[in-house]
PDB file of N, CA and C in Angstrom:
ATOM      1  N   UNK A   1       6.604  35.720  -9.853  1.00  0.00           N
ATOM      2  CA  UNK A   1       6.907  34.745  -8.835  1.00  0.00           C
ATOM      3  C   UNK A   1       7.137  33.397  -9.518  1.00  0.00           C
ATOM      4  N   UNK A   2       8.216  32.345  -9.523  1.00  0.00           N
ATOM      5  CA  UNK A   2       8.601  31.676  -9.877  1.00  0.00           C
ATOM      6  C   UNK A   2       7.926  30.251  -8.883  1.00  0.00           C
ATOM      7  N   UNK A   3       7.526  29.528  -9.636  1.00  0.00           N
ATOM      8  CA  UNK A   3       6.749  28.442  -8.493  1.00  0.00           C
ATOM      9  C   UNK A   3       8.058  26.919  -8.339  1.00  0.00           C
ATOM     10  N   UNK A   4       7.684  26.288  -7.272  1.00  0.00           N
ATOM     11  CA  UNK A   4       8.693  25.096  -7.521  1.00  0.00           C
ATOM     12  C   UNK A   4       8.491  24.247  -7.321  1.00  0.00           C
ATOM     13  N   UNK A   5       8.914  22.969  -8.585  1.00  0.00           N
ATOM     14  CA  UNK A   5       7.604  21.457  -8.444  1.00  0.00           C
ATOM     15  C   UNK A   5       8.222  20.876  -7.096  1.00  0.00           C
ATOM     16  N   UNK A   6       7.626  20.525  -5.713  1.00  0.00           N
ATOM     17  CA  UNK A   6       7.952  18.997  -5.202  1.00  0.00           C
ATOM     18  C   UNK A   6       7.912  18.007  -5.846  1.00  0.00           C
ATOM     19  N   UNK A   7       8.959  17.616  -5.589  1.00  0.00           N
ATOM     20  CA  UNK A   7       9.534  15.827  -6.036  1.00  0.00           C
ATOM     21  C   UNK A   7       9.442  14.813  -5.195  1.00  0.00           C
ATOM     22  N   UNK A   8       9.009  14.009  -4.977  1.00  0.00           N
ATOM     23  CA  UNK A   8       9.299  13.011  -3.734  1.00  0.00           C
ATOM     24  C   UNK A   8      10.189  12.144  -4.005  1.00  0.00           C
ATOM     25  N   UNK A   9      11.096  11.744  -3.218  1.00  0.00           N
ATOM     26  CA  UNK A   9      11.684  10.331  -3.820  1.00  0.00           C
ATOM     27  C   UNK A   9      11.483   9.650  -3.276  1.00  0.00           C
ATOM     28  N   UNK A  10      12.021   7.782  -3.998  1.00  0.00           N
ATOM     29  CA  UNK A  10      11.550   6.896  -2.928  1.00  0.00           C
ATOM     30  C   UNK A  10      10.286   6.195  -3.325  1.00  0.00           C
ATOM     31  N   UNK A  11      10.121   5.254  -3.460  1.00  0.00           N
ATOM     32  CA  UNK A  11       8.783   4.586  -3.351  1.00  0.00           C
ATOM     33  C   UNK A  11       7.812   4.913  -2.528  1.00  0.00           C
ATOM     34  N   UNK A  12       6.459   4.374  -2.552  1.00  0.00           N
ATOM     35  CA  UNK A  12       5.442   4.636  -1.351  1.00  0.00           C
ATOM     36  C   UNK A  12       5.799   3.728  -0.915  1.00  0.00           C
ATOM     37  N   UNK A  13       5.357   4.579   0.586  1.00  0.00           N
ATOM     38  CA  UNK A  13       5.040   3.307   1.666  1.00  0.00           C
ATOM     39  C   UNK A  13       4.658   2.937   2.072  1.00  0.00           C
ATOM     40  N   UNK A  14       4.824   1.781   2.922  1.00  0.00           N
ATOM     41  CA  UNK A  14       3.583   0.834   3.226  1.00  0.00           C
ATOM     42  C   UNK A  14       3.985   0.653   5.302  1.00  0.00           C
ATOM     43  N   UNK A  15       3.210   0.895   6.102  1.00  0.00           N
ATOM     44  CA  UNK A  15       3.854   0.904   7.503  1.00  0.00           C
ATOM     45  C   UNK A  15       2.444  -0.454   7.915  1.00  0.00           C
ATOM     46  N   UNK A  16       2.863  -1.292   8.591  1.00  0.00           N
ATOM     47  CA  UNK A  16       2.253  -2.396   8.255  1.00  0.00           C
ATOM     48  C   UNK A  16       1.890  -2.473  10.112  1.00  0.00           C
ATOM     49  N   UNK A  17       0.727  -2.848  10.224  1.00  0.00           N
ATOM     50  CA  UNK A  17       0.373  -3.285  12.124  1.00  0.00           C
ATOM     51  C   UNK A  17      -1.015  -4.456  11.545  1.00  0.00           C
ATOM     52  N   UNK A  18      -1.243  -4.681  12.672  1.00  0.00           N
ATOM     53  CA  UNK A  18      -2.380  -5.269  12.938  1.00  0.00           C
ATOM     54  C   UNK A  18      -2.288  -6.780  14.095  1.00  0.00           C
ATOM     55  N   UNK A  19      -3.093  -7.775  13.905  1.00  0.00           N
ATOM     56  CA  UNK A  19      -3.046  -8.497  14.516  1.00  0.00           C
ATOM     57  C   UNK A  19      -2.689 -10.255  13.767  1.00  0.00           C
ATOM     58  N   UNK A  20      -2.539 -11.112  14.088  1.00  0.00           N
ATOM     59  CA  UNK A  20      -2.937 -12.696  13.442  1.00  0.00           C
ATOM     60  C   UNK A  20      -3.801 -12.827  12.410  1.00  0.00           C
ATOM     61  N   UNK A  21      -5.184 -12.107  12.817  1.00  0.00           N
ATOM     62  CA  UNK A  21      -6.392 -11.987  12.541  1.00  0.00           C
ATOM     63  C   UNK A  21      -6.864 -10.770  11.226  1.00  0.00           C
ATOM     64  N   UNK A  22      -6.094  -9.953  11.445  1.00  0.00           N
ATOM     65  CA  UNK A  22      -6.620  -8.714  10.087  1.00  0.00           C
ATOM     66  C   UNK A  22      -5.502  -7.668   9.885  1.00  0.00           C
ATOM     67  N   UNK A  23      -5.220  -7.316   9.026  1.00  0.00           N
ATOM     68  CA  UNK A  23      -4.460  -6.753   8.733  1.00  0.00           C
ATOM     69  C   UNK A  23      -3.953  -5.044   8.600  1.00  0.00           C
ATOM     70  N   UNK A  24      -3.594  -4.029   8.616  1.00  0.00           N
ATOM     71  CA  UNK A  24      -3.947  -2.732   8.667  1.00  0.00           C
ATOM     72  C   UNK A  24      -2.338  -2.124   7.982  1.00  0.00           C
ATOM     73  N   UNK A  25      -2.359  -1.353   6.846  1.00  0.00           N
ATOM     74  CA  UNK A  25      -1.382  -0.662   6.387  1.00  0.00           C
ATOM     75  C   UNK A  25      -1.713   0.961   6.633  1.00  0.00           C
ATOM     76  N   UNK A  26      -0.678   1.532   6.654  1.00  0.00           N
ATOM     77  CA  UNK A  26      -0.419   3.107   5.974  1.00  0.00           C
ATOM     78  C   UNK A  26       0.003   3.229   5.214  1.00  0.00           C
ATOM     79  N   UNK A  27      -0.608   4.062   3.940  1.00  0.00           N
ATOM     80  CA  UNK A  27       0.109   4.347   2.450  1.00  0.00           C
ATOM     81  C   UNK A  27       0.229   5.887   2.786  1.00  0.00           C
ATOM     82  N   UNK A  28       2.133   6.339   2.475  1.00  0.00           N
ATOM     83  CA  UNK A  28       2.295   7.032   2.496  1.00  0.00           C
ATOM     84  C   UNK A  28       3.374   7.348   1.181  1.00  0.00           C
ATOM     85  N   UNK A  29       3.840   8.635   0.555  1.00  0.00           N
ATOM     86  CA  UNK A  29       5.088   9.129  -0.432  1.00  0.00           C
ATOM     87  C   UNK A  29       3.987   8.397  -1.879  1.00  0.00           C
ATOM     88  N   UNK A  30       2.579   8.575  -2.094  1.00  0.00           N
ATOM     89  CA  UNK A  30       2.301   8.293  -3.248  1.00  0.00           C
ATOM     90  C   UNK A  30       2.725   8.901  -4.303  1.00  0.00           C
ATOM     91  N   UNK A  31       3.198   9.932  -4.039  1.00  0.00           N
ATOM     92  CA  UNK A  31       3.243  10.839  -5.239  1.00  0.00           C
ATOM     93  C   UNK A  31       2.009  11.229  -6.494  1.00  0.00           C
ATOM     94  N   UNK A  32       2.124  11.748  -7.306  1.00  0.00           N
ATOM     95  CA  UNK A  32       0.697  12.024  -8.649  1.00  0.00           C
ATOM     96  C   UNK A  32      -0.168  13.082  -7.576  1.00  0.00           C
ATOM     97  N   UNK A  33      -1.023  12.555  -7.773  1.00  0.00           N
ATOM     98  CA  UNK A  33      -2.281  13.090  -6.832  1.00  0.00           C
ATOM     99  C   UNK A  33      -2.252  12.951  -5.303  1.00  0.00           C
ATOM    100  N   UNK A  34      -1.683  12.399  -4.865  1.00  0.00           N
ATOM    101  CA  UNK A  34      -0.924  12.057  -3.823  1.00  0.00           C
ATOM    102  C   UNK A  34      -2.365  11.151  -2.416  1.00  0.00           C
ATOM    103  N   UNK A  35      -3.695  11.063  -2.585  1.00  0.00           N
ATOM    104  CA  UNK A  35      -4.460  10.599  -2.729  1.00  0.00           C
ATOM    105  C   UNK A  35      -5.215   9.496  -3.115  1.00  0.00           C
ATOM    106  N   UNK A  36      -5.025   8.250  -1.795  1.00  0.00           N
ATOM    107  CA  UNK A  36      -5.332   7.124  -2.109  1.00  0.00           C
ATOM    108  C   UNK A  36      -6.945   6.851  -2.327  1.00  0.00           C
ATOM    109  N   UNK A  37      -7.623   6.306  -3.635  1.00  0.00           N
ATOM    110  CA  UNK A  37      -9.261   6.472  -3.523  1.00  0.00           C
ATOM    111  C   UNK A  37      -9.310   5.088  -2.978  1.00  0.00           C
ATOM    112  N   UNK A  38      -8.655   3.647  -3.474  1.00  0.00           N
ATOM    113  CA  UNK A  38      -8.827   2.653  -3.450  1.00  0.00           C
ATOM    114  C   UNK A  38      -7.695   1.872  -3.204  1.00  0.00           C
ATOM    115  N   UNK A  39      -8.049   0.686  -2.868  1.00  0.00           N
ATOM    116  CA  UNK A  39      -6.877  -0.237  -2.388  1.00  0.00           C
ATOM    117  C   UNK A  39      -7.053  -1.701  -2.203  1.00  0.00           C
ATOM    118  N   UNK A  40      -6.276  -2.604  -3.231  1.00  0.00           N
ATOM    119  CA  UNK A  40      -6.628  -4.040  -2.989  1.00  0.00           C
ATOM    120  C   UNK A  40      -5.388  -4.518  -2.536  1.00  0.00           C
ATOM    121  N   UNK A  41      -5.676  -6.001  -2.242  1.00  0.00           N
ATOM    122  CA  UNK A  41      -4.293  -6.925  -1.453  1.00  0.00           C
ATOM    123  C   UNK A  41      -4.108  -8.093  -1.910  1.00  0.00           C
ATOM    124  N   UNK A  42      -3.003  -8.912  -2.235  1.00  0.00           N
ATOM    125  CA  UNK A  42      -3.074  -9.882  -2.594  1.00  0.00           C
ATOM    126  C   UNK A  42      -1.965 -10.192  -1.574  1.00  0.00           C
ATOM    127  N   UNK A  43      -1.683 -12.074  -1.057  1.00  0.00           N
ATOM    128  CA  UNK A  43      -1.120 -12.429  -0.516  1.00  0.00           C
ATOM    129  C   UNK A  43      -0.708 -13.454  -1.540  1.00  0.00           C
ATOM    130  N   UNK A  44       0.047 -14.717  -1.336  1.00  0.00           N
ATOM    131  CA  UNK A  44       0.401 -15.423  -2.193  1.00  0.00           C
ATOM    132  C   UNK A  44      -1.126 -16.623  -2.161  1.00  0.00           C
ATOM    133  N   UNK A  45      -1.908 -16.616  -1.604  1.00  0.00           N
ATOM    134  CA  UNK A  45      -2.684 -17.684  -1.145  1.00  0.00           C
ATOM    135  C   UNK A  45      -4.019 -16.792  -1.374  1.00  0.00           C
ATOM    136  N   UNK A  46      -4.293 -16.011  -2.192  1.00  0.00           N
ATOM    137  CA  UNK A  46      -5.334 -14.847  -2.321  1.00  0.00           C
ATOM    138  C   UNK A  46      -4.986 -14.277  -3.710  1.00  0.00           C
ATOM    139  N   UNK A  47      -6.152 -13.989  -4.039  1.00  0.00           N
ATOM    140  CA  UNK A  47      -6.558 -13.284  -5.156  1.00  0.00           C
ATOM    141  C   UNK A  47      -6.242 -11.730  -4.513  1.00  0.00           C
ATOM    142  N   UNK A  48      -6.380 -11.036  -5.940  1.00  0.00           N
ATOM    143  CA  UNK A  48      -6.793  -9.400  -5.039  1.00  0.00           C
ATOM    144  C   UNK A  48      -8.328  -9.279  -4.405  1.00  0.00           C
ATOM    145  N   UNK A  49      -7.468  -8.595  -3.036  1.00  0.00           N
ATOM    146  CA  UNK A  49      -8.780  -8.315  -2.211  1.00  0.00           C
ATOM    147  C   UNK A  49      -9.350  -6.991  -2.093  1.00  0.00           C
ATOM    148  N   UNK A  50     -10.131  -6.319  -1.840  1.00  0.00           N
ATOM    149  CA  UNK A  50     -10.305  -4.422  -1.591  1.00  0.00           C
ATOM    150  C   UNK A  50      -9.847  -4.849  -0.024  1.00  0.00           C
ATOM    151  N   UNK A  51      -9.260  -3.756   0.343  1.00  0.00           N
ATOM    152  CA  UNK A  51      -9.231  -3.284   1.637  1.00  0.00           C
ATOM    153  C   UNK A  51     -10.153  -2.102   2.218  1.00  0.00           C
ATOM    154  N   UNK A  52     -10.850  -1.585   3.011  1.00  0.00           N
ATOM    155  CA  UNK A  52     -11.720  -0.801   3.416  1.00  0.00           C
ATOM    156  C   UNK A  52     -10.730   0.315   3.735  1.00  0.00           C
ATOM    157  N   UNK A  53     -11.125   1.386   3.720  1.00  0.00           N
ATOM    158  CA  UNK A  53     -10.880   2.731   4.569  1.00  0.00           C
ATOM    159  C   UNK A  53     -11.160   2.733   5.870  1.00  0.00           C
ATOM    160  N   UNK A  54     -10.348   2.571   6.369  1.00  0.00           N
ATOM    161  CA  UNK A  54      -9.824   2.980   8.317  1.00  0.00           C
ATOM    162  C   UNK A  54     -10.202   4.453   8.801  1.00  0.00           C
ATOM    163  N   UNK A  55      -8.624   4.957   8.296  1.00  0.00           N
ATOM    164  CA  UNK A  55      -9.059   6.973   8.481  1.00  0.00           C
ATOM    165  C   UNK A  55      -7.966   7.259   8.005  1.00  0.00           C
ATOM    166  N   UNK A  56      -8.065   8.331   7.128  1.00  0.00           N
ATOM    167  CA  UNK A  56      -7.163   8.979   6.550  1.00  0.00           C
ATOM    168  C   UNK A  56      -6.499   7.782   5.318  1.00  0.00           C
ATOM    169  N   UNK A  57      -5.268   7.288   5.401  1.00  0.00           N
ATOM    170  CA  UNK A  57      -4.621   6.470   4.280  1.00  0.00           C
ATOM    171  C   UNK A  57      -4.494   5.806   4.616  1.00  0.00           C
ATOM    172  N   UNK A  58      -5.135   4.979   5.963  1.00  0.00           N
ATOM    173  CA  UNK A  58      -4.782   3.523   7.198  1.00  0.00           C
ATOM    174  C   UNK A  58      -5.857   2.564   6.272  1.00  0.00           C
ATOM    175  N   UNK A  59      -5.797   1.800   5.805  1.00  0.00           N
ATOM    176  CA  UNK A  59      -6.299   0.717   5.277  1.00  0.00           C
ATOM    177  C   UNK A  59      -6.411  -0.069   5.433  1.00  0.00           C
ATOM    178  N   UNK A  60      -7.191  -1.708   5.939  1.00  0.00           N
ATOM    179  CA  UNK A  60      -7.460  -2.509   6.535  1.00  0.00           C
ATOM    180  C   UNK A  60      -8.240  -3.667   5.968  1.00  0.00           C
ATOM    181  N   UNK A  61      -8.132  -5.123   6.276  1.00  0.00           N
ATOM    182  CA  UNK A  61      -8.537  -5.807   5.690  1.00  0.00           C
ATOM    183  C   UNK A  61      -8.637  -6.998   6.861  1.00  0.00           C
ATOM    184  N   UNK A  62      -9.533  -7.810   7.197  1.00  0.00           N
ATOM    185  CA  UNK A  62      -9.990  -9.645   8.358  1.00  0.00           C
ATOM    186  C   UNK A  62      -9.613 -10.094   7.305  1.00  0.00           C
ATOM    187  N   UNK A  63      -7.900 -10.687   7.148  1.00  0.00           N
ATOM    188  CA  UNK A  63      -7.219 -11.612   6.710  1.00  0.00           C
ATOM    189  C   UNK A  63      -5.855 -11.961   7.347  1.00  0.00           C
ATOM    190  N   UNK A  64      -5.658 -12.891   6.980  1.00  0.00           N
ATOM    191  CA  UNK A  64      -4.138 -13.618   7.892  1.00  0.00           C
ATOM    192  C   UNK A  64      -3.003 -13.859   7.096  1.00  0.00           C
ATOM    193  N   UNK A  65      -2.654 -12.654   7.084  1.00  0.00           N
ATOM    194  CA  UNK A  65      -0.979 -12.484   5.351  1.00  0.00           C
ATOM    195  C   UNK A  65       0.384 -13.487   6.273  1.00  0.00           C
ATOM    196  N   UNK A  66       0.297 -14.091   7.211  1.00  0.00           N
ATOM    197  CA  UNK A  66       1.555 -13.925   8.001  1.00  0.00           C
ATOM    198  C   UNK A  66       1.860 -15.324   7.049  1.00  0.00           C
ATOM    199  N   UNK A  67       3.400 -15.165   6.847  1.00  0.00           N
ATOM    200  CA  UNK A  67       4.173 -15.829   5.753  1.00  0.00           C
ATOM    201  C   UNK A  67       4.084 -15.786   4.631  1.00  0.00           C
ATOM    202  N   UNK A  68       3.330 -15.279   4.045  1.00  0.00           N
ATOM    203  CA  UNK A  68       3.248 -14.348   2.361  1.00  0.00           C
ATOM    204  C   UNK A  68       3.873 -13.045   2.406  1.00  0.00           C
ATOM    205  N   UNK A  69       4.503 -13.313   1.152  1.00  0.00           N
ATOM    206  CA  UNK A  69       4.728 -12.148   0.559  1.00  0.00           C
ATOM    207  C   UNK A  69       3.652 -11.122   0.014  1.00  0.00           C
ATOM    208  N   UNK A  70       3.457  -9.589   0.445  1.00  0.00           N
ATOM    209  CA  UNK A  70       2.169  -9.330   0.312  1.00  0.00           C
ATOM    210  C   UNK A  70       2.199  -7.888  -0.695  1.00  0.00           C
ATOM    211  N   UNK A  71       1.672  -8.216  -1.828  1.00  0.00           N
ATOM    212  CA  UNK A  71       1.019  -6.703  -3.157  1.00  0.00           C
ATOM    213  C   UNK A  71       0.228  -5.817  -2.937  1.00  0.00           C
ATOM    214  N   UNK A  72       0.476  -4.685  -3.365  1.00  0.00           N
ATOM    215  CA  UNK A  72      -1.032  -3.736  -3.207  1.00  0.00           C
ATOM    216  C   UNK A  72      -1.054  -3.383  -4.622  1.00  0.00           C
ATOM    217  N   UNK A  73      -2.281  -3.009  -4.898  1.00  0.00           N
ATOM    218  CA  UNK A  73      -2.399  -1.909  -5.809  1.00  0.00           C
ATOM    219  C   UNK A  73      -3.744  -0.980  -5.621  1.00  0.00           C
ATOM    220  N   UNK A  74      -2.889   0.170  -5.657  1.00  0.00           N
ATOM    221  CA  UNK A  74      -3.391   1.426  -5.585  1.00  0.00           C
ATOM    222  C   UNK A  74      -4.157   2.115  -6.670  1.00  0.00           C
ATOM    223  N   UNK A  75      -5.489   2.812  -6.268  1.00  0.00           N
ATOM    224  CA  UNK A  75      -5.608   3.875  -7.416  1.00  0.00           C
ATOM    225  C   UNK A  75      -6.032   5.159  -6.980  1.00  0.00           C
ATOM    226  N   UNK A  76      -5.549   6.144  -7.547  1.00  0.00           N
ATOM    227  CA  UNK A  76      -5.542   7.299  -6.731  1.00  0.00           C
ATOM    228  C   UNK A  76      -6.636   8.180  -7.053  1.00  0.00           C
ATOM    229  N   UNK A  77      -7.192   9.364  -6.876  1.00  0.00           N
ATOM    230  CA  UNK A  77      -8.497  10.058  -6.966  1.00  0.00           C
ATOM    231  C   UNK A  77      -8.326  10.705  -8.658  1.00  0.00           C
ATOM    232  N   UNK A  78      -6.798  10.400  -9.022  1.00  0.00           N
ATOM    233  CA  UNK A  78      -7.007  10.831 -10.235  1.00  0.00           C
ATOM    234  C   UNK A  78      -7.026  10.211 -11.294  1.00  0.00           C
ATOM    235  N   UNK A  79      -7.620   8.346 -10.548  1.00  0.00           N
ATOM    236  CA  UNK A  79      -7.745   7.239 -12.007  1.00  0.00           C
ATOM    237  C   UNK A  79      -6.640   6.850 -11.797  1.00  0.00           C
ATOM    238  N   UNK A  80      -5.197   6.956 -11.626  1.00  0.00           N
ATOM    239  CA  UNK A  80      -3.972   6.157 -11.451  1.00  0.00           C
ATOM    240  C   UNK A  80      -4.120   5.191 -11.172  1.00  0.00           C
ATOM    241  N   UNK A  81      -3.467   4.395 -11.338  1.00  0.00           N
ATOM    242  CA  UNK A  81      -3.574   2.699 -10.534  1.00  0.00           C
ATOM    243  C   UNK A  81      -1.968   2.175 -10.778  1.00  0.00           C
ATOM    244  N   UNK A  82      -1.509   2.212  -9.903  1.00  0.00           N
ATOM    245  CA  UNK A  82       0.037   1.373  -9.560  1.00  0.00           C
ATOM    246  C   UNK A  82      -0.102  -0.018  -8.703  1.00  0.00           C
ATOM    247  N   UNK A  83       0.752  -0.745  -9.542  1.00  0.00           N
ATOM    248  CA  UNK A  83       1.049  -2.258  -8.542  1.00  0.00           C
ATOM    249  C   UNK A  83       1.897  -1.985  -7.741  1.00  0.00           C
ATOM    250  N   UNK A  84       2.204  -2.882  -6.513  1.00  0.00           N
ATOM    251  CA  UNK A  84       3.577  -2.967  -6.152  1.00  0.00           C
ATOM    252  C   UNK A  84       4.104  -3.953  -5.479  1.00  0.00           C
ATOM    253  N   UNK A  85       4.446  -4.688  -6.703  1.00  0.00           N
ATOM    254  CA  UNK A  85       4.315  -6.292  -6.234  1.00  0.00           C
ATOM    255  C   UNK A  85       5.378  -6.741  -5.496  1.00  0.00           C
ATOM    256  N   UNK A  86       4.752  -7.490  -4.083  1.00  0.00           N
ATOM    257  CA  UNK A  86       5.516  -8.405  -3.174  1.00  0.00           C
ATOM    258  C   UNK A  86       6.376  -7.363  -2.370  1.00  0.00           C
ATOM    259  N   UNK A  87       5.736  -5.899  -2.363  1.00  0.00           N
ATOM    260  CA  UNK A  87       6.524  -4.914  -1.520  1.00  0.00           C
ATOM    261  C   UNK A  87       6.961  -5.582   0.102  1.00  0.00           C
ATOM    262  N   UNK A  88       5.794  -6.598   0.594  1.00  0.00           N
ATOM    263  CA  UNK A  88       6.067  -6.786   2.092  1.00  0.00           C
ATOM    264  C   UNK A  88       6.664  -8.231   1.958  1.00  0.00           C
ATOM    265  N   UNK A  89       7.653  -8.621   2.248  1.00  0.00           N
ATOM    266  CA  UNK A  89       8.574  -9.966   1.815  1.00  0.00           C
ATOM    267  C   UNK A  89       7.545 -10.717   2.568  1.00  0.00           C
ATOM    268  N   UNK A  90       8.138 -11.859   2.528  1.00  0.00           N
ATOM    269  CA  UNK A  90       7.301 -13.281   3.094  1.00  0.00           C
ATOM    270  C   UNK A  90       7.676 -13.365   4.811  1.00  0.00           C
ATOM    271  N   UNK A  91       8.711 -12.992   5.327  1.00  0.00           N
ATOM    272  CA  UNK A  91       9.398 -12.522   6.547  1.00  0.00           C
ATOM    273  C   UNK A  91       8.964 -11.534   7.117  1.00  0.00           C
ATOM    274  N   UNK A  92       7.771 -10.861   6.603  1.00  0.00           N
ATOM    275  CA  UNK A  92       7.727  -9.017   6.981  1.00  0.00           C
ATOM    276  C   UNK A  92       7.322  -9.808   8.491  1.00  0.00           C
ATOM    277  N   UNK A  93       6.887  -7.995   9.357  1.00  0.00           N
ATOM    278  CA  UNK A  93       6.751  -8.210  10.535  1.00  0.00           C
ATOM    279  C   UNK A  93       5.984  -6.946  10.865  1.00  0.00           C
ATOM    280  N   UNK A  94       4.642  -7.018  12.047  1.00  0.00           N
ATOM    281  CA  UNK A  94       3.781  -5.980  12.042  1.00  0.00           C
ATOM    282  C   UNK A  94       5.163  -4.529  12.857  1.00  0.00           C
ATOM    283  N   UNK A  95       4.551  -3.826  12.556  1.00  0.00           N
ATOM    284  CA  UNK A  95       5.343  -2.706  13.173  1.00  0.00           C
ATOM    285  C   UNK A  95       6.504  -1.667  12.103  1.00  0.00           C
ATOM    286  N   UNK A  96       6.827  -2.444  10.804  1.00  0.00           N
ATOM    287  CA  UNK A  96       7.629  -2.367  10.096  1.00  0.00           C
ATOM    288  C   UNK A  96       7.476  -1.725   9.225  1.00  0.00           C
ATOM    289  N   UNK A  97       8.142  -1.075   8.343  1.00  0.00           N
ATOM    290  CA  UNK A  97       7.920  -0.060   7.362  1.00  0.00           C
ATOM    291  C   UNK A  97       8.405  -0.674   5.863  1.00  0.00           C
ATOM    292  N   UNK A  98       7.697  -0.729   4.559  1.00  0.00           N
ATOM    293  CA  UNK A  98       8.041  -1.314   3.546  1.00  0.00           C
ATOM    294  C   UNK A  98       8.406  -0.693   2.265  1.00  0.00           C
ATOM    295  N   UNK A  99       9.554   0.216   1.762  1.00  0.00           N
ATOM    296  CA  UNK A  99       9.276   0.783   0.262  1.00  0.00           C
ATOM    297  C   UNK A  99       9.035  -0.501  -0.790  1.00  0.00           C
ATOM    298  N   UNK A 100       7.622   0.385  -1.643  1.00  0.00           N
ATOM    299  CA  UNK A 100       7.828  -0.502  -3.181  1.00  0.00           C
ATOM    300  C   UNK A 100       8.243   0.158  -3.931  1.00  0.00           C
ATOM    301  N   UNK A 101       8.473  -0.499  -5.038  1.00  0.00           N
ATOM    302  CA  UNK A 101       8.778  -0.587  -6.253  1.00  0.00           C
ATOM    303  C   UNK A 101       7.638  -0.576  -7.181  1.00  0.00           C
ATOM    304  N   UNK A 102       7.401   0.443  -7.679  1.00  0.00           N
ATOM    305  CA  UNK A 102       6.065   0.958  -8.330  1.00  0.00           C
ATOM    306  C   UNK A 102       5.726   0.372  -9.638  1.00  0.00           C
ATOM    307  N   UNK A 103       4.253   0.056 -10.409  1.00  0.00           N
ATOM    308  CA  UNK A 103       4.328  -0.094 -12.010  1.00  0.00           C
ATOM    309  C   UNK A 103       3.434   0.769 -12.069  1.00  0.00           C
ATOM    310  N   UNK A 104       3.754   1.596 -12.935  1.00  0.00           N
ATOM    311  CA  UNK A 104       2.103   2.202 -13.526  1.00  0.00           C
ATOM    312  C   UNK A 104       1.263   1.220 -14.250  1.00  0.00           C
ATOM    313  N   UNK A 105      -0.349   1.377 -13.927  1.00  0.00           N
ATOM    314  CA  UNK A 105      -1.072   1.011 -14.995  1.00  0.00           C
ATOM    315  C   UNK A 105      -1.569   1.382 -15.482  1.00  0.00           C
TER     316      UNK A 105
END
């Protein structure tokens, strides 16, 4: 029996909601391990922050990104850690869906 790798293409993504008040992403298309363990945020007016676990890959953070351009970086259950800087423009908008542009670290 011949096995066959999935590929994903495409950056991960980032599906962005919340309120004024706090913030809430979905990370989805990680690829590797495909398994988010951890997750920080930076805005332009912020250091990196951790974001907490919601449920499942919904991630969340009581901060106010609106008019920053906004980073994550990820690390996945298998030690990975990718940036992905300024994936949500300074214009983003809750409801919206964001590909990045990945770095390994």
């Amino acid at each position: 029996m011949n096995s066959v790798k999935c590929l994903r293409e495409g950056g991960v993504r980032f599906s962005v909601s919340g309120k004024s008040f706090f913030f809430t992403v979905l990370i989805s298309n990680v690829g590797g391990a495909g398994d988010v363990r951890s997750v920080k945020i930076k805005g332009t007016e912020s250091g990196w922050l951790d974001m907490g676990r919601n449920w499942g890959q919904i991630w969340h953070i009581n901060l106010d990104l609106t008019g920053q351009p906004v980073s994550f970086e990820l690390t996945s259950s298998d030690g990975t850690t990718m940036t992905n800087f300024n994936v949500v423009p300074k214009d983003w908008e809750f409801g919206k869906t964001y590909t990045g542009k990945q770095f390994l670290l």
